[in-house]
PDB file of N, CA and C in Angstrom:
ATOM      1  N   UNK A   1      52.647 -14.851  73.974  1.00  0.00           N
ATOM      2  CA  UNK A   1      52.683 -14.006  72.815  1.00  0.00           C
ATOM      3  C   UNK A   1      52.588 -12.529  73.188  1.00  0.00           C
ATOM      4  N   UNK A   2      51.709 -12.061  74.063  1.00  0.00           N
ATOM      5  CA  UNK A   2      51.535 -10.915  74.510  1.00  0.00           C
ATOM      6  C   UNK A   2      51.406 -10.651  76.310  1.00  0.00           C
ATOM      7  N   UNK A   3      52.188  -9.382  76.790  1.00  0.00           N
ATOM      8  CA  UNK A   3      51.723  -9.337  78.098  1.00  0.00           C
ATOM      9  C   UNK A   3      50.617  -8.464  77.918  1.00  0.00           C
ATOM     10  N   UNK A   4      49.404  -8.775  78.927  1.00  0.00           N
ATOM     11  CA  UNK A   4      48.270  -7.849  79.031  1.00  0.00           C
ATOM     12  C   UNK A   4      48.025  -7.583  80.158  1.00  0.00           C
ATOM     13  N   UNK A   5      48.424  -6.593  80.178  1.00  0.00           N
ATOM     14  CA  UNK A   5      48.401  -5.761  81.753  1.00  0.00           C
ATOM     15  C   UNK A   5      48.083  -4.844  82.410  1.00  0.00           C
ATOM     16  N   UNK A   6      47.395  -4.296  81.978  1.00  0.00           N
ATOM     17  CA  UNK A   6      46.071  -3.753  82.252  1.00  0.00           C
ATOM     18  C   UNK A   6      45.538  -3.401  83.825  1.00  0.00           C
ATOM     19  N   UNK A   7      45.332  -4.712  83.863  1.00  0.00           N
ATOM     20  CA  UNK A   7      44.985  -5.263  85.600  1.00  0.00           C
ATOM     21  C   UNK A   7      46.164  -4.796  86.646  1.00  0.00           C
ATOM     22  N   UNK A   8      45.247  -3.896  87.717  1.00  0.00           N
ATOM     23  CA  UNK A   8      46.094  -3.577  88.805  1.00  0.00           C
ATOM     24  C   UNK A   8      46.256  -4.686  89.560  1.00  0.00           C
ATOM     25  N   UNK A   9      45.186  -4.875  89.992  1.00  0.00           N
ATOM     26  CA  UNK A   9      45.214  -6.011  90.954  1.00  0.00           C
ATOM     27  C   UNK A   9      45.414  -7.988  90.540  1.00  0.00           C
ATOM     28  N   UNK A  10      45.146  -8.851  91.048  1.00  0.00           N
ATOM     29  CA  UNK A  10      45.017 -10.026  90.794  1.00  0.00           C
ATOM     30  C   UNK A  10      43.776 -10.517  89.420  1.00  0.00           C
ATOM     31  N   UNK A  11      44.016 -11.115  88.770  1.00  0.00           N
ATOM     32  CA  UNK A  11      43.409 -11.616  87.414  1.00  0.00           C
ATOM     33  C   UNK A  11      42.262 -13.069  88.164  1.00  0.00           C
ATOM     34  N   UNK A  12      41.092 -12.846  88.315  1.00  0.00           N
ATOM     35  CA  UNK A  12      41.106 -13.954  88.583  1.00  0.00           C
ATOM     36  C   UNK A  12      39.864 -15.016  87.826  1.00  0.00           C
ATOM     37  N   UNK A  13      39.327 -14.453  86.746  1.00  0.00           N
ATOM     38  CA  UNK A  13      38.590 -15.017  85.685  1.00  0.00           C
ATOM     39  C   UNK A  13      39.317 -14.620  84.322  1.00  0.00           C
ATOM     40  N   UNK A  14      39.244 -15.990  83.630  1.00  0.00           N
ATOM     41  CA  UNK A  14      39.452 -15.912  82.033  1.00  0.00           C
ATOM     42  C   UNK A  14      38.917 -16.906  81.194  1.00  0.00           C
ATOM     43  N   UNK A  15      38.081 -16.593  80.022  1.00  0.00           N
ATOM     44  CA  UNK A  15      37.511 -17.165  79.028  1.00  0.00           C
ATOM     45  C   UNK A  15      37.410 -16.493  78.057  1.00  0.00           C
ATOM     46  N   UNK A  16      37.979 -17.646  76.577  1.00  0.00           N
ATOM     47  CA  UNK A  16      38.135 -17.647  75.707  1.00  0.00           C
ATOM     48  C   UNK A  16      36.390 -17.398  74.440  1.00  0.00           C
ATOM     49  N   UNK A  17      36.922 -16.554  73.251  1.00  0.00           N
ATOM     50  CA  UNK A  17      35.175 -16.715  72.840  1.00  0.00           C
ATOM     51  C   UNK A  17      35.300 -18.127  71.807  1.00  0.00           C
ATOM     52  N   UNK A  18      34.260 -17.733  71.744  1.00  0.00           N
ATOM     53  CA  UNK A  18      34.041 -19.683  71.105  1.00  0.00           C
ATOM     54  C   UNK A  18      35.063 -19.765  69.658  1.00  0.00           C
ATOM     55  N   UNK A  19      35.425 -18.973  69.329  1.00  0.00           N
ATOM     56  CA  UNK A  19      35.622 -18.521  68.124  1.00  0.00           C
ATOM     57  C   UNK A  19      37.593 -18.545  68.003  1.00  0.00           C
ATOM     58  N   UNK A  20      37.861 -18.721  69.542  1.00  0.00           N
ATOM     59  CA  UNK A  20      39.080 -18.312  69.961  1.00  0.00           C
ATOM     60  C   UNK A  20      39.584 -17.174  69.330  1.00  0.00           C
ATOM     61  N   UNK A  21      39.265 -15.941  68.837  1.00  0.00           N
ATOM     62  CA  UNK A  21      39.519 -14.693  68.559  1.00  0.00           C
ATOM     63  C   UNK A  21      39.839 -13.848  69.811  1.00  0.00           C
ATOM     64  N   UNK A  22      38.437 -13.914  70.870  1.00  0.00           N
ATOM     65  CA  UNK A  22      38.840 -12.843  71.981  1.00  0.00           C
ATOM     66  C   UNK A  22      39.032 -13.509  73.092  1.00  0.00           C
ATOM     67  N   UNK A  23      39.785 -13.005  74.464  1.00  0.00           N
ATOM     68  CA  UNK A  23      39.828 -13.359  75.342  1.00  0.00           C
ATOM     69  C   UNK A  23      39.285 -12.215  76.441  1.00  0.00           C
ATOM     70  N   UNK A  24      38.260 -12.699  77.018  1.00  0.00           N
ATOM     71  CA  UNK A  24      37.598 -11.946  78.674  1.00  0.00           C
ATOM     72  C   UNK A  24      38.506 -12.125  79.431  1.00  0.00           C
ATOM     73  N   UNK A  25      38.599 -11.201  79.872  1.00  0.00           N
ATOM     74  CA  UNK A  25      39.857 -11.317  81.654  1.00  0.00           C
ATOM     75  C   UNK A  25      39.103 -10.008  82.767  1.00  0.00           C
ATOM     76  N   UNK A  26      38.890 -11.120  83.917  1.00  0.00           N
ATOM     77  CA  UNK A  26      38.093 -10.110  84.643  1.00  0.00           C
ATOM     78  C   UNK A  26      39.085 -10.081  86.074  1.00  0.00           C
ATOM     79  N   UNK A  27      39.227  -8.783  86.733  1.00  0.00           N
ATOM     80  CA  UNK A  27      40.151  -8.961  87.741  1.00  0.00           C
ATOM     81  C   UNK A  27      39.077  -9.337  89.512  1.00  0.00           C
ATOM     82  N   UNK A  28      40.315  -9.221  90.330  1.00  0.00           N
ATOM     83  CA  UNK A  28      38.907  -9.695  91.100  1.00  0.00           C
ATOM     84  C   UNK A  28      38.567  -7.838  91.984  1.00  0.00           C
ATOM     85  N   UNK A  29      37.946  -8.168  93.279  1.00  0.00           N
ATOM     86  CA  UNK A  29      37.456  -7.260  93.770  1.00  0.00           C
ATOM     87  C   UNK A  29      37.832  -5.336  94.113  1.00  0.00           C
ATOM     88  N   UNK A  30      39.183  -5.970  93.937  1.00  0.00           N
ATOM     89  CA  UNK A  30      39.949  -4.802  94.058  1.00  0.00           C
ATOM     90  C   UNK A  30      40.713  -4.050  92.922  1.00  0.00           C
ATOM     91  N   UNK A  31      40.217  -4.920  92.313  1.00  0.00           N
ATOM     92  CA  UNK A  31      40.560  -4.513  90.412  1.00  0.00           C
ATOM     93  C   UNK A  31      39.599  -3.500  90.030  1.00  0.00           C
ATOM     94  N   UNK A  32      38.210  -4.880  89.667  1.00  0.00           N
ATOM     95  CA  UNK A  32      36.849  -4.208  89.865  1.00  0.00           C
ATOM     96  C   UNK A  32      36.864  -4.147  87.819  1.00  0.00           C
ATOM     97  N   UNK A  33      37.912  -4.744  87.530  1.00  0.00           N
ATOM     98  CA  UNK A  33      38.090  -4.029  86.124  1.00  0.00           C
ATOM     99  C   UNK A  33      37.924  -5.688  84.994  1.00  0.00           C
ATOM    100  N   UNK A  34      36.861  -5.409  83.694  1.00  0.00           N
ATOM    101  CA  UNK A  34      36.893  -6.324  83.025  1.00  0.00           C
ATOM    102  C   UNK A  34      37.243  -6.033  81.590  1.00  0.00           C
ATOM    103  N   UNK A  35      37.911  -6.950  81.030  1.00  0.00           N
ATOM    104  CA  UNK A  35      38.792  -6.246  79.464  1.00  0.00           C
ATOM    105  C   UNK A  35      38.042  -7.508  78.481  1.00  0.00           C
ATOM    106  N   UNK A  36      38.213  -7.350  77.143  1.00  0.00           N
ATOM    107  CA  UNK A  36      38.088  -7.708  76.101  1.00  0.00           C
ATOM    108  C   UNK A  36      39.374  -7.778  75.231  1.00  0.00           C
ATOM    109  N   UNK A  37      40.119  -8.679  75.150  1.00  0.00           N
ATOM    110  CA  UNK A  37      41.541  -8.744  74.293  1.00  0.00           C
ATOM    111  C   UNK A  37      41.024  -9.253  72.890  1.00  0.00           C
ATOM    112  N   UNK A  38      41.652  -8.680  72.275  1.00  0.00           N
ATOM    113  CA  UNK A  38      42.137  -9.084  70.654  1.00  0.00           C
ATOM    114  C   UNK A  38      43.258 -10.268  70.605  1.00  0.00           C
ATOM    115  N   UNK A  39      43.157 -11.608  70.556  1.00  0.00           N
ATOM    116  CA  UNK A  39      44.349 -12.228  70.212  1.00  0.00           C
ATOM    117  C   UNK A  39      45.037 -12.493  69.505  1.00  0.00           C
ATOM    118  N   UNK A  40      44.841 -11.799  68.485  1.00  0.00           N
ATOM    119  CA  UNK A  40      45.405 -11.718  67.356  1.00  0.00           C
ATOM    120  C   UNK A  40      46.333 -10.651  67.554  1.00  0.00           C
ATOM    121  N   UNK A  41      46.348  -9.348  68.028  1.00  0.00           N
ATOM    122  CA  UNK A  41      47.354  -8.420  68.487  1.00  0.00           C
ATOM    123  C   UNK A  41      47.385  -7.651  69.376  1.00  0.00           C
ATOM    124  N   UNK A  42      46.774  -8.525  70.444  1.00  0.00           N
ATOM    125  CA  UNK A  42      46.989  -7.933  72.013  1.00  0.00           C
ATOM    126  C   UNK A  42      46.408  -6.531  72.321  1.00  0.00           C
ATOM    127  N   UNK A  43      45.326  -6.382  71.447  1.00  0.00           N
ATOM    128  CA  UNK A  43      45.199  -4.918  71.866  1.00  0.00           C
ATOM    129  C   UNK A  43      43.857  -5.279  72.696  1.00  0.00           C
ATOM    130  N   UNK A  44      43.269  -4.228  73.364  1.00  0.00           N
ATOM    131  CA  UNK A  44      42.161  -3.799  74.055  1.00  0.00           C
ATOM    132  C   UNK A  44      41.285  -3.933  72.907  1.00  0.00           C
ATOM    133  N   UNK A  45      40.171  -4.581  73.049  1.00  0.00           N
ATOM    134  CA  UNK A  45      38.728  -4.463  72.614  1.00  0.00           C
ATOM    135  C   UNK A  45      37.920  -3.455  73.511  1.00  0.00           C
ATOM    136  N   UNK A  46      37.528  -3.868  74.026  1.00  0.00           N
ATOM    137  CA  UNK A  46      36.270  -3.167  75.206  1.00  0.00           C
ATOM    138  C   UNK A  46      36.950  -3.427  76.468  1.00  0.00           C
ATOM    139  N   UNK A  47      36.373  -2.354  77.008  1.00  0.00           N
ATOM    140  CA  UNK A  47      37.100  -2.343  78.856  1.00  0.00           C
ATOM    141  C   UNK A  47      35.654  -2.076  79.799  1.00  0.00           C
ATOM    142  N   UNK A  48      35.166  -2.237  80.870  1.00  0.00           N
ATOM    143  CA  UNK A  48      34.334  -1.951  81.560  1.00  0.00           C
ATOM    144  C   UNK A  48      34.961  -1.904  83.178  1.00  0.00           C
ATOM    145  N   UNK A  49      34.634  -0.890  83.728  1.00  0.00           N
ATOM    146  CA  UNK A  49      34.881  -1.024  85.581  1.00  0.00           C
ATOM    147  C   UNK A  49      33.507  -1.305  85.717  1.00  0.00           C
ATOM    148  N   UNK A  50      33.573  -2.655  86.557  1.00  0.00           N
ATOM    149  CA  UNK A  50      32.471  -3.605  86.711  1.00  0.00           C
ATOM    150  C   UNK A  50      32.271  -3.234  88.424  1.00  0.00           C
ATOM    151  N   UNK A  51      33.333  -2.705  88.993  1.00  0.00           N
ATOM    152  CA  UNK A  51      32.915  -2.823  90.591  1.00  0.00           C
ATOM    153  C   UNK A  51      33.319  -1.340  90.880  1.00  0.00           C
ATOM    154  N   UNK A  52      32.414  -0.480  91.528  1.00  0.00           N
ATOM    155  CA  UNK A  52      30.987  -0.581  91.855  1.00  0.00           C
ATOM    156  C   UNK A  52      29.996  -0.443  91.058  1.00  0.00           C
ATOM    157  N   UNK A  53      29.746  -0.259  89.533  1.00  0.00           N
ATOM    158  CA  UNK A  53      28.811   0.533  88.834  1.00  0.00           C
ATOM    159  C   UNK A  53      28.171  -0.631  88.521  1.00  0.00           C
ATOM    160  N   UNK A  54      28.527  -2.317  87.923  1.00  0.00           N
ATOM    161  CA  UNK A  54      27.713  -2.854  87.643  1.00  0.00           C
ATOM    162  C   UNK A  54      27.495  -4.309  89.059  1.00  0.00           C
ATOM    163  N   UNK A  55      28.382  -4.668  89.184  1.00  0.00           N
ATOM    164  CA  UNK A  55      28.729  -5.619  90.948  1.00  0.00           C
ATOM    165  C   UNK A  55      28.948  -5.012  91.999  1.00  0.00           C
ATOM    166  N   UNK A  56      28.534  -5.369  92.815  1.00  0.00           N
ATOM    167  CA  UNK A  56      29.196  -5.014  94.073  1.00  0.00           C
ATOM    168  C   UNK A  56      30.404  -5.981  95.030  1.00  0.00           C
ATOM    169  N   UNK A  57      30.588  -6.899  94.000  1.00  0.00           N
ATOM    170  CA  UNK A  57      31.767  -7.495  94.177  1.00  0.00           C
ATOM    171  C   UNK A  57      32.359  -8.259  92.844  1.00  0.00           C
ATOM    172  N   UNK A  58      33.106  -9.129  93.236  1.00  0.00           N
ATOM    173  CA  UNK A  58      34.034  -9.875  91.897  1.00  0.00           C
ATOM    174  C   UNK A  58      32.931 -11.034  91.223  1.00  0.00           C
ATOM    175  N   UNK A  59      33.008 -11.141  89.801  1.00  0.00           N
ATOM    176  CA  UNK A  59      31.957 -12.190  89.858  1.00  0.00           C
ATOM    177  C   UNK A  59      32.713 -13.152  90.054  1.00  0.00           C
ATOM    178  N   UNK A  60      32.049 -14.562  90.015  1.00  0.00           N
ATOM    179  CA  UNK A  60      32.927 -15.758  89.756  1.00  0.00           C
ATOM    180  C   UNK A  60      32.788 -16.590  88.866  1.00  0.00           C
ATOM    181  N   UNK A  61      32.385 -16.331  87.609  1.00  0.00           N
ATOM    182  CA  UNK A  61      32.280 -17.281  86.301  1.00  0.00           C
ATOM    183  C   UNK A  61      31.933 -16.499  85.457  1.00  0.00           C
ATOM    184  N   UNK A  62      32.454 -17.001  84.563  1.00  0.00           N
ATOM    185  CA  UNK A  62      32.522 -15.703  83.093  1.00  0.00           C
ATOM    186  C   UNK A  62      31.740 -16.990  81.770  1.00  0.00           C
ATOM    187  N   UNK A  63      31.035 -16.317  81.050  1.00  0.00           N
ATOM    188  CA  UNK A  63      30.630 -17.224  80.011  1.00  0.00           C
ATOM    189  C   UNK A  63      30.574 -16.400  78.788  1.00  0.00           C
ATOM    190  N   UNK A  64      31.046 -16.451  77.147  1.00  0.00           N
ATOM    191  CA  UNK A  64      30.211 -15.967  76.380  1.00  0.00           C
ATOM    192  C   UNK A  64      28.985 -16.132  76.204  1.00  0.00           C
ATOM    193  N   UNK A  65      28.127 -15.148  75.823  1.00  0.00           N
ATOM    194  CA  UNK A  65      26.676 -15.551  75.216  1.00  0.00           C
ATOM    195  C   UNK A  65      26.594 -15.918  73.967  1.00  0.00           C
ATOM    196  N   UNK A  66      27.306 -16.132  73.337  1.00  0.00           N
ATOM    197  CA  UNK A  66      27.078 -16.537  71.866  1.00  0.00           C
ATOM    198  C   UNK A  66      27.544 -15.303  70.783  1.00  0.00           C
ATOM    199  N   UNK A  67      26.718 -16.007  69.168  1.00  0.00           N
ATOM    200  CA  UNK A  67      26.437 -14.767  68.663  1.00  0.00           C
ATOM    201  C   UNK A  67      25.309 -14.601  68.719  1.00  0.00           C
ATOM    202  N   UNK A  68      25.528 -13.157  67.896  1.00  0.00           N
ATOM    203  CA  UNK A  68      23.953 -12.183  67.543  1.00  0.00           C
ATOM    204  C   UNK A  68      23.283 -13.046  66.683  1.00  0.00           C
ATOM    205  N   UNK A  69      21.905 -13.258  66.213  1.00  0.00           N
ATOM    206  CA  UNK A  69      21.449 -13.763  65.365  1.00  0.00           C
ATOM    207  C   UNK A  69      20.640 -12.965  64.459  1.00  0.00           C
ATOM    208  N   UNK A  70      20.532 -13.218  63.239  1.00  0.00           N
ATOM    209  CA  UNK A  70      19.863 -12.188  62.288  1.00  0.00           C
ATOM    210  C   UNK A  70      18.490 -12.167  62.154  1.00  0.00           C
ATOM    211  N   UNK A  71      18.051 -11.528  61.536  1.00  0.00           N
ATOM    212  CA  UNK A  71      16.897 -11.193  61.367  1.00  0.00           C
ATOM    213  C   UNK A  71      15.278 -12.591  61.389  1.00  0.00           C
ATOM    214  N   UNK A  72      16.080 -13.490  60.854  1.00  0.00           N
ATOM    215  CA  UNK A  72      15.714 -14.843  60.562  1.00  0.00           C
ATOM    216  C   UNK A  72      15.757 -16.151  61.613  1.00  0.00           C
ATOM    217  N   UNK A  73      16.960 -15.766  63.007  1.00  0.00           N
ATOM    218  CA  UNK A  73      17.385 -16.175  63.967  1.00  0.00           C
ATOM    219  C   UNK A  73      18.457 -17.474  63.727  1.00  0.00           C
ATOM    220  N   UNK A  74      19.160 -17.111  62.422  1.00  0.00           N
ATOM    221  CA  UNK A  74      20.211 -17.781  62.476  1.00  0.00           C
ATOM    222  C   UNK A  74      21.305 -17.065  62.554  1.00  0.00           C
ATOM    223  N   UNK A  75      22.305 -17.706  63.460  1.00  0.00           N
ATOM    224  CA  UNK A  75      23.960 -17.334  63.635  1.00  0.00           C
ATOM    225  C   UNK A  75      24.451 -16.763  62.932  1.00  0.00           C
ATOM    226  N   UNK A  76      25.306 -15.407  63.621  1.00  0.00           N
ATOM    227  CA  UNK A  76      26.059 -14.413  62.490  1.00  0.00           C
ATOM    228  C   UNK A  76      27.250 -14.266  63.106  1.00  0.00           C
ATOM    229  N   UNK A  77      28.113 -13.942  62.496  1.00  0.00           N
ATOM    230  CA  UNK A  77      29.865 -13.777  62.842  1.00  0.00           C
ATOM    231  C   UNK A  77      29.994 -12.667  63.947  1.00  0.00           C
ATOM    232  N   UNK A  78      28.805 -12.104  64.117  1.00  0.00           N
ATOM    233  CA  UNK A  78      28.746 -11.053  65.535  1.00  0.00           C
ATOM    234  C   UNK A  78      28.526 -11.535  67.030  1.00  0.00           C
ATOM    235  N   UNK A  79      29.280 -11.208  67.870  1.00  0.00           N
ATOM    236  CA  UNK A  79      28.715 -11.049  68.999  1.00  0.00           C
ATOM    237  C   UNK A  79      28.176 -10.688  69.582  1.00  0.00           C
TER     238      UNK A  79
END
C-alpha cells in the first residue's frame, strides 16, 4: 500500500500495535533510526535516532507496551 523509506540503511525489526493502526520499524546499526508509521496513510508518526543517544547498538526485539491506563487503571485508546 505504501513505500516507507525513510531508512538509510537495512530494516531489520518490525511490529505491528495491537490495535493494527501503527507500525514500529527499527533499522539496524548503521541506520541507528526508529519510526512510528500511520497505516492508515503512510505518514510518519514519531521518529527517534536511537543509535548513539539512546543504544549503543541495534536492538533486537521490538514490543508494544500497551495502552495508557486512566486514572482508575483501566485501558484507554492511548498509547
Amino acid at each position: 500500500m505504501f513505500r516507507l523509506s525513510e531508512h538509510d540503511y537495512e530494516v531489520t525489526l518490525l511490529a505491528f500495535s495491537y490495535d493494527d493502526k501503527l507500525l514500529l520499524s527499527c533499522g539496524n546499526s548503521l541506520d541507528g533510526k526508529l519510526f512510528i508509521w500511520n497505516i492508515a496513510n503512510g505518514h510518519i508518526v514519531s521518529s527517534l535516532n536511537i543509535i548513539p543517544s539512546v543504544f549503543s547498538e541495534a536492538p533486537r526485539s521490538l514490543i508494544w507496551g500497551g495502552f495508557a491506563k486512566d486514572y482508575k487503571g483501566r485501558n484507554t485508546t492511548d498509547y
